[in-house]
Protein backbone atom coordinates (compact mmCIF):
# COMPACT_ATOMS: atom_id res chain seq x y z
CA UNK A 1 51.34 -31.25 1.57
CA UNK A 2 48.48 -29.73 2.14
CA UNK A 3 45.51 -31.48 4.62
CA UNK A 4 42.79 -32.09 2.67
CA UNK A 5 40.02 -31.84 5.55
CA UNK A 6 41.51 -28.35 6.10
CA UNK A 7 41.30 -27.33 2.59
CA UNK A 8 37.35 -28.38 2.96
CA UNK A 9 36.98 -26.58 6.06
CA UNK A 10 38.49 -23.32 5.00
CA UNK A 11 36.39 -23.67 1.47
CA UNK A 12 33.29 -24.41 3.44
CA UNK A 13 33.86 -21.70 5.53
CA UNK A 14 34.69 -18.89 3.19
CA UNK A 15 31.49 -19.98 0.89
CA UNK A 16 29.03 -20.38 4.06
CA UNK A 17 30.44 -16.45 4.67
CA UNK A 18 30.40 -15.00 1.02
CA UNK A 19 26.13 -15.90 1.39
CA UNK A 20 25.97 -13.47 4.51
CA UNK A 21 28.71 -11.17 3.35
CA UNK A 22 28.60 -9.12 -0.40
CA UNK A 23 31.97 -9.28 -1.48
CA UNK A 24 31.71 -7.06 -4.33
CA UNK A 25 30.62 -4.39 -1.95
CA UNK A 26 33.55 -4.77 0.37
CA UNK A 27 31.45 -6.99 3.01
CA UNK A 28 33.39 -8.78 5.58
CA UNK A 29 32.07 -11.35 8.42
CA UNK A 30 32.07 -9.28 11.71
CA UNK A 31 35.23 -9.57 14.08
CA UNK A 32 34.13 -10.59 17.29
CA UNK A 33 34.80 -8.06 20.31
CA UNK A 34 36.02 -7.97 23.68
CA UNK A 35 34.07 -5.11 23.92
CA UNK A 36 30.97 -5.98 22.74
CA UNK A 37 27.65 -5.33 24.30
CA UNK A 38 27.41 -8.80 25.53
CA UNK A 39 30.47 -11.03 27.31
CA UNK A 40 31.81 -13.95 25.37
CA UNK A 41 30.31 -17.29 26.07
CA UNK A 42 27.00 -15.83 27.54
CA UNK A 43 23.42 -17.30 26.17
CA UNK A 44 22.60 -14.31 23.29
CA UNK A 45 26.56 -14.93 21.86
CA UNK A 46 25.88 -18.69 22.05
CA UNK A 47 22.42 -19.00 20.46
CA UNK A 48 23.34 -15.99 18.06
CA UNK A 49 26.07 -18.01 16.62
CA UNK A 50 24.53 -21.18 15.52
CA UNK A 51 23.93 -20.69 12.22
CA UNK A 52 21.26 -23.39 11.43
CA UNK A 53 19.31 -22.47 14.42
CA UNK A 54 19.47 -18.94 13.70
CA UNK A 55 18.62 -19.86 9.72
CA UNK A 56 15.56 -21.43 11.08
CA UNK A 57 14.55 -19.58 13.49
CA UNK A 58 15.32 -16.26 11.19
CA UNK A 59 12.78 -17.73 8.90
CA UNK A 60 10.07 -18.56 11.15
CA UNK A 61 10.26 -15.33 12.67
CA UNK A 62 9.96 -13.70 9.59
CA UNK A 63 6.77 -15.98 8.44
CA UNK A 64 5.07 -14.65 12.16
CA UNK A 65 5.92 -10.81 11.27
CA UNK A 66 4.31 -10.57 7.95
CA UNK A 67 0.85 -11.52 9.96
CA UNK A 68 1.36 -8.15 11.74
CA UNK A 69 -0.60 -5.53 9.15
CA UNK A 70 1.61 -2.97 10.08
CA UNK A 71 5.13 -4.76 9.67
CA UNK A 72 3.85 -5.97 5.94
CA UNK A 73 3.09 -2.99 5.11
CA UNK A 74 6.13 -1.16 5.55
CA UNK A 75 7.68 -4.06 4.10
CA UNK A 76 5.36 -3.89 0.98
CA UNK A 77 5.47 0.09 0.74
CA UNK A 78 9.41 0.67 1.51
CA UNK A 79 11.62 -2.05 0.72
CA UNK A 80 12.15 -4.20 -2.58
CA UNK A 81 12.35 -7.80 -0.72
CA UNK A 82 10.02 -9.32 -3.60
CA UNK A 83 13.30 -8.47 -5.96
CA UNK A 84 15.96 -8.35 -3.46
CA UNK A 85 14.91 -10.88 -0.33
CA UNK A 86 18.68 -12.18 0.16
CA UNK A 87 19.89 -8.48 -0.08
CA UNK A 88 17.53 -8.14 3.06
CA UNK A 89 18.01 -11.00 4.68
CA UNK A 90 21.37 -10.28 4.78
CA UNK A 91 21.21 -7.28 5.83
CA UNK A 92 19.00 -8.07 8.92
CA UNK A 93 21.68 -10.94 9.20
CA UNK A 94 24.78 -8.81 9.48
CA UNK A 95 22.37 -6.10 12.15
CA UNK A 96 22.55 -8.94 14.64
CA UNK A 97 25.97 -9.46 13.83
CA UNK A 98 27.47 -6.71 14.89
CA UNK A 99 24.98 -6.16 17.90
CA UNK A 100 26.05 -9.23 18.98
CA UNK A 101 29.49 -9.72 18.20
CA UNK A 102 30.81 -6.30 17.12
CA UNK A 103 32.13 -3.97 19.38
CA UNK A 104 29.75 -1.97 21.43
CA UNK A 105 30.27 1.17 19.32
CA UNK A 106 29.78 0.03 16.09
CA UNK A 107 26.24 -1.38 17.59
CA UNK A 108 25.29 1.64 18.83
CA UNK A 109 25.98 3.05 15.09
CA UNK A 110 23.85 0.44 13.60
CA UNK A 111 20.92 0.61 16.04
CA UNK A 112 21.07 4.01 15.68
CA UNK A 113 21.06 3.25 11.62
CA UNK A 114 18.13 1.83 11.90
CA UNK A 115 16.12 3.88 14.61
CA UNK A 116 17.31 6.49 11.33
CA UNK A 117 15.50 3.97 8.84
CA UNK A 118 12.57 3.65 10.58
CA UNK A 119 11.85 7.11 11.66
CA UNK A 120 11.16 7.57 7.66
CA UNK A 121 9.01 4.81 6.78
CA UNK A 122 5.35 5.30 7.43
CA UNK A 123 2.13 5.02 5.16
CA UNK A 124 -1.58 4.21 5.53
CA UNK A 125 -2.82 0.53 5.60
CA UNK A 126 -5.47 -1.00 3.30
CA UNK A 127 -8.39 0.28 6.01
CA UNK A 128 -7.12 3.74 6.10
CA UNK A 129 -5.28 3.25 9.16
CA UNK A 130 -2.03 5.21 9.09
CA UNK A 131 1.23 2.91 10.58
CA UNK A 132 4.66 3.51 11.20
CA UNK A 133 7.77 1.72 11.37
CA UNK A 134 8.80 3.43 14.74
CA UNK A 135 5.46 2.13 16.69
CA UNK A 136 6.56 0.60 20.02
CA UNK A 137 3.98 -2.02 19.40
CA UNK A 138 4.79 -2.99 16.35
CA UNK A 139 8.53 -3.45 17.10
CA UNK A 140 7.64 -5.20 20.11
CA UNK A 141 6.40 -7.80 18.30
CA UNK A 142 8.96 -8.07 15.57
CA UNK A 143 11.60 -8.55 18.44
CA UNK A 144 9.39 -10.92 20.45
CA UNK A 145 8.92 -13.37 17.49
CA UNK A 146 12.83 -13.10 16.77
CA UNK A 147 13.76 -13.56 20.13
CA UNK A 148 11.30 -16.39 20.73
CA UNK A 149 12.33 -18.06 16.79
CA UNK A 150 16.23 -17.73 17.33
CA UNK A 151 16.10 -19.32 20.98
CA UNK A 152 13.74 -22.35 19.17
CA UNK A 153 15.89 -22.88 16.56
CA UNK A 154 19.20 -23.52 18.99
CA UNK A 155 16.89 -25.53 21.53
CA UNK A 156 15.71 -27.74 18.29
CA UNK A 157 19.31 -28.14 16.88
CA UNK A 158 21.89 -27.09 19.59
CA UNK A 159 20.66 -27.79 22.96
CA UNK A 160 17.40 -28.86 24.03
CA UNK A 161 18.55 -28.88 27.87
CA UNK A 162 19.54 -25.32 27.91
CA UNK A 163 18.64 -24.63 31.51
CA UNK A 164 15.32 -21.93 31.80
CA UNK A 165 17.50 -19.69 33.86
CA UNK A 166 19.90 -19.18 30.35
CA UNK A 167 17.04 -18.64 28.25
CA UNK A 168 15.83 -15.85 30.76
CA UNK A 169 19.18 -14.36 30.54
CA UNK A 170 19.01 -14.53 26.66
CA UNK A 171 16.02 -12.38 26.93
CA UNK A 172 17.69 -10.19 29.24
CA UNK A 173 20.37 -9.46 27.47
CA UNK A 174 18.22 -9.56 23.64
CA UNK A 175 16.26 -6.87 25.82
CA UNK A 176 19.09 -4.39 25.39
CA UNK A 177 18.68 -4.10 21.78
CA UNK A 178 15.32 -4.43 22.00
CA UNK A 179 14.46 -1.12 23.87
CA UNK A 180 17.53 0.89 21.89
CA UNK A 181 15.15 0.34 19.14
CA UNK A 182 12.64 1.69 21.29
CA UNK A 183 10.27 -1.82 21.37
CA UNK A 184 7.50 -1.68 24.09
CA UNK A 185 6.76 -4.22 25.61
CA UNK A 186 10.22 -6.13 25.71
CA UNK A 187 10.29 -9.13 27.80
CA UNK A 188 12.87 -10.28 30.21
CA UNK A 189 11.90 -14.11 30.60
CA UNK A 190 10.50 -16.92 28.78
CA UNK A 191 7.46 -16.61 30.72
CA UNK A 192 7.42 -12.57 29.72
CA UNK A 193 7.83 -13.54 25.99
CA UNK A 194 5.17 -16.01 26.16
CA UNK A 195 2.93 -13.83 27.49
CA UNK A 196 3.52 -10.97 25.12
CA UNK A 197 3.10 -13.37 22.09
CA UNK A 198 -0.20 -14.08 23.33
CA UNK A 199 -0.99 -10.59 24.38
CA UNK A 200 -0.07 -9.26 20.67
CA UNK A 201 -0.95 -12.28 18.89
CA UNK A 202 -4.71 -10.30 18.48
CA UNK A 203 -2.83 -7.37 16.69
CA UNK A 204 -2.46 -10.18 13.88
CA UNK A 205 -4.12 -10.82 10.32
CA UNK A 206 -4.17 -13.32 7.53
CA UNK A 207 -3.84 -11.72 4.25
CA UNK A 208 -3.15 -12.98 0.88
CA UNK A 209 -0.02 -10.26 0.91
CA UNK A 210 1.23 -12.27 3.99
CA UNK A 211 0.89 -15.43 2.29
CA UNK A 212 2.48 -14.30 -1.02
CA UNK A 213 5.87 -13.28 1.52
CA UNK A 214 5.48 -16.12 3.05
CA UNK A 215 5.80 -18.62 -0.18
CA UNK A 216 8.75 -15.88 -1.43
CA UNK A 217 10.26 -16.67 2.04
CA UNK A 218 10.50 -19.93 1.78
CA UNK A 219 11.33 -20.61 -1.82
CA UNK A 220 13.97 -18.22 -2.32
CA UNK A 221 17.89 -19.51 -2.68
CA UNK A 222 20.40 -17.37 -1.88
CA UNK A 223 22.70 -17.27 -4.44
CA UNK A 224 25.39 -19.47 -3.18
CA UNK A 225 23.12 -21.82 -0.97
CA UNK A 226 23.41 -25.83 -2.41
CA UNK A 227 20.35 -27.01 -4.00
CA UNK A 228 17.68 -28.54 -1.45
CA UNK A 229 19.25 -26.77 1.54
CA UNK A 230 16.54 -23.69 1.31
CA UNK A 231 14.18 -26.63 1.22
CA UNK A 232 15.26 -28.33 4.41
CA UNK A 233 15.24 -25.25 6.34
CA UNK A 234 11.87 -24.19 5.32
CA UNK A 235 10.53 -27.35 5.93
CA UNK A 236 11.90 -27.00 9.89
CA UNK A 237 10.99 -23.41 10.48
CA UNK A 238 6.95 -24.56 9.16
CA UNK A 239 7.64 -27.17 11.87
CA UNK A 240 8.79 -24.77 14.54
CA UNK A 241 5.62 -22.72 13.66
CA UNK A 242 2.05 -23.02 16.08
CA UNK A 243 -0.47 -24.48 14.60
CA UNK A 244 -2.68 -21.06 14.24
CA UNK A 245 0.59 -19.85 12.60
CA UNK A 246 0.26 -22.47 10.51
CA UNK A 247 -3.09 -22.04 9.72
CA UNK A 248 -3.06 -18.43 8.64
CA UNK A 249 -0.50 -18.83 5.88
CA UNK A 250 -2.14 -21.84 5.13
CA UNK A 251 0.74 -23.48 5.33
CA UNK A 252 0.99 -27.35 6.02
CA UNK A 253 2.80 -29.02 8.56
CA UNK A 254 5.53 -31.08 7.31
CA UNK A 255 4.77 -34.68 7.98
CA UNK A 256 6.59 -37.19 5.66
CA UNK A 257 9.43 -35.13 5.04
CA UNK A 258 9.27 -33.80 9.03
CA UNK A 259 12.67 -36.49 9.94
CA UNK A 260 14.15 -36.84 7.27
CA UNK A 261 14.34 -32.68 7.39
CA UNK A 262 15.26 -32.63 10.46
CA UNK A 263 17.85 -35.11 10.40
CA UNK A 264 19.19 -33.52 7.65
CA UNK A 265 19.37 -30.14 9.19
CA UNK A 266 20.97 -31.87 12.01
CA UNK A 267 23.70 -33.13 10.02
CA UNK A 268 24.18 -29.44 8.27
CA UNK A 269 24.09 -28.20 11.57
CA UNK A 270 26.85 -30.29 12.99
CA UNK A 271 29.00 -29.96 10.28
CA UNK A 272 29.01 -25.90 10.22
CA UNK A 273 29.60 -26.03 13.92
CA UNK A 274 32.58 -28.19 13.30
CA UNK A 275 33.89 -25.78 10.71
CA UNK A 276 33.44 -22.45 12.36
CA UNK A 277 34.73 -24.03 16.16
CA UNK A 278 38.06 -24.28 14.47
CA UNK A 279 38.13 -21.05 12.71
């Protein structure tokens, strides 16, 4: 006879992977490597594969990048998010993946995938200003905010005593990718992040374009995803944001719902990690 708590483990599994993964298009989760850029139980394999961290920390990243003009607007001129956001999502999802989990040559094919990508997408801003995807700047602080996000979301749900000498090495190691995509600057330490975030923080503007991804960020429900979920996680990536961050999406700091959210995500948390640890 079959175990019943296996039968819910195997289900949950399978659905939590069919929202990363299109099936219809032949998706499949990625197979971890021995050969992967990065050595099993190291810091970027260990905060990469939390999923609720990396849910909220994937969000909040993403609600910091739209405030750089140049990001938004590639977004806004060459990609369909406003009719296809869990398409992308995914997609951005399965990228750090198989960077992180995939063996090292089918990394180096998707880096170089997307070093492909960006090379063609480039426009003019609002001002006049031209912009392109490829600007060292500009993916410096895409990976800075994802870097800094993913590590808050596994220090919020995972482990808040994660030693500072691990999170260094998760920027050392998030580095790698970083520069392949050809990011300048790329920090190396908490300490470097930090001071990068503030040092490109000025590059930054509030827009109502920004603020119209932002609300599309956080109300979207990937097909798949149980009602109130997508709620819960928003609510803790608004939390993870600073204040100013805060401010320029004019979005508002969870307060009532601030423990009850995080409890809950807690909980959500805790049971995924039970369900993939056996798998």
């Amino acid at each position: 006879m079959a175990d019943p708590i296996e039968s819910l483990r195997i289900k949950l599994v399978e659905h939590v992977r069919g929202v990363f993964n299109d099936t219809s298009k032949g998706e499949r989760p990625t197979p971890p490597s021995d050969d992967a850029l990065f050595e099993k139980d190291t810091p970027i394999r260990m905060v990469h594969a939390d999923l609720v961290g990396m849910m909220t920390g994937g969000i909040r990243s993403l609600l910091l990048q739209m405030l750089h003009p140049h990001a938004l607007q590639g977004v806004l001129d060459h990609s369909n998010f406003r009719e296809d956001m869990h398409g992308r999502l995914r997609r951005t999802a399965q990228f750090i993946a198989v960077t992180t989990f995939g063996h090292r040559d089918r990394a180096h094919a998707a880096i170089e995938r997307v070093n492909a990508i960006h090379s063609k997408v480039s426009g003019t801003l609002p001002d006049g200003a031209p912009y392109n995807a490829a600007n060292p700047r500009t993916l410096a602080w895409v990976h800075v905010v994802e870097a800094q996000s993913f590590l808050a979301g596994y220090l919020r749900h995972v482990r808040p005593s994660m030693p500072v000498a691990e999170q260094d090495e998760y920027y050392r190691q998030f580095a790698v990718i970083a520069r392949a995509l050809g990011a300048d600057p790329v920090p190396e330490t908490r300490h470097e992040a930090e001071a990068i975030f503030r040092e490109l923080r000025s590059d930054l503007r509030p827009t109502p374009e920004a603020r119209e991804i932002a609300q599309l960020v956080l109300t979207q429900r990937p097909e798949g995803t149980p009602p109130g979920v997508q709620a819960l996680l928003g609510a803790e990536a608004i939390a993870m944001l600073p204040d100013w961050g805060r401010s320029m999406l004019r979005l508002k700091r969870p307060v009532f719902t601030a423990l009850p959210a995080r409890a809950a995500t807690w909980g959500v948390g805790r049971t995924l990690r039970w369900a993939f640890k056996q798998n």
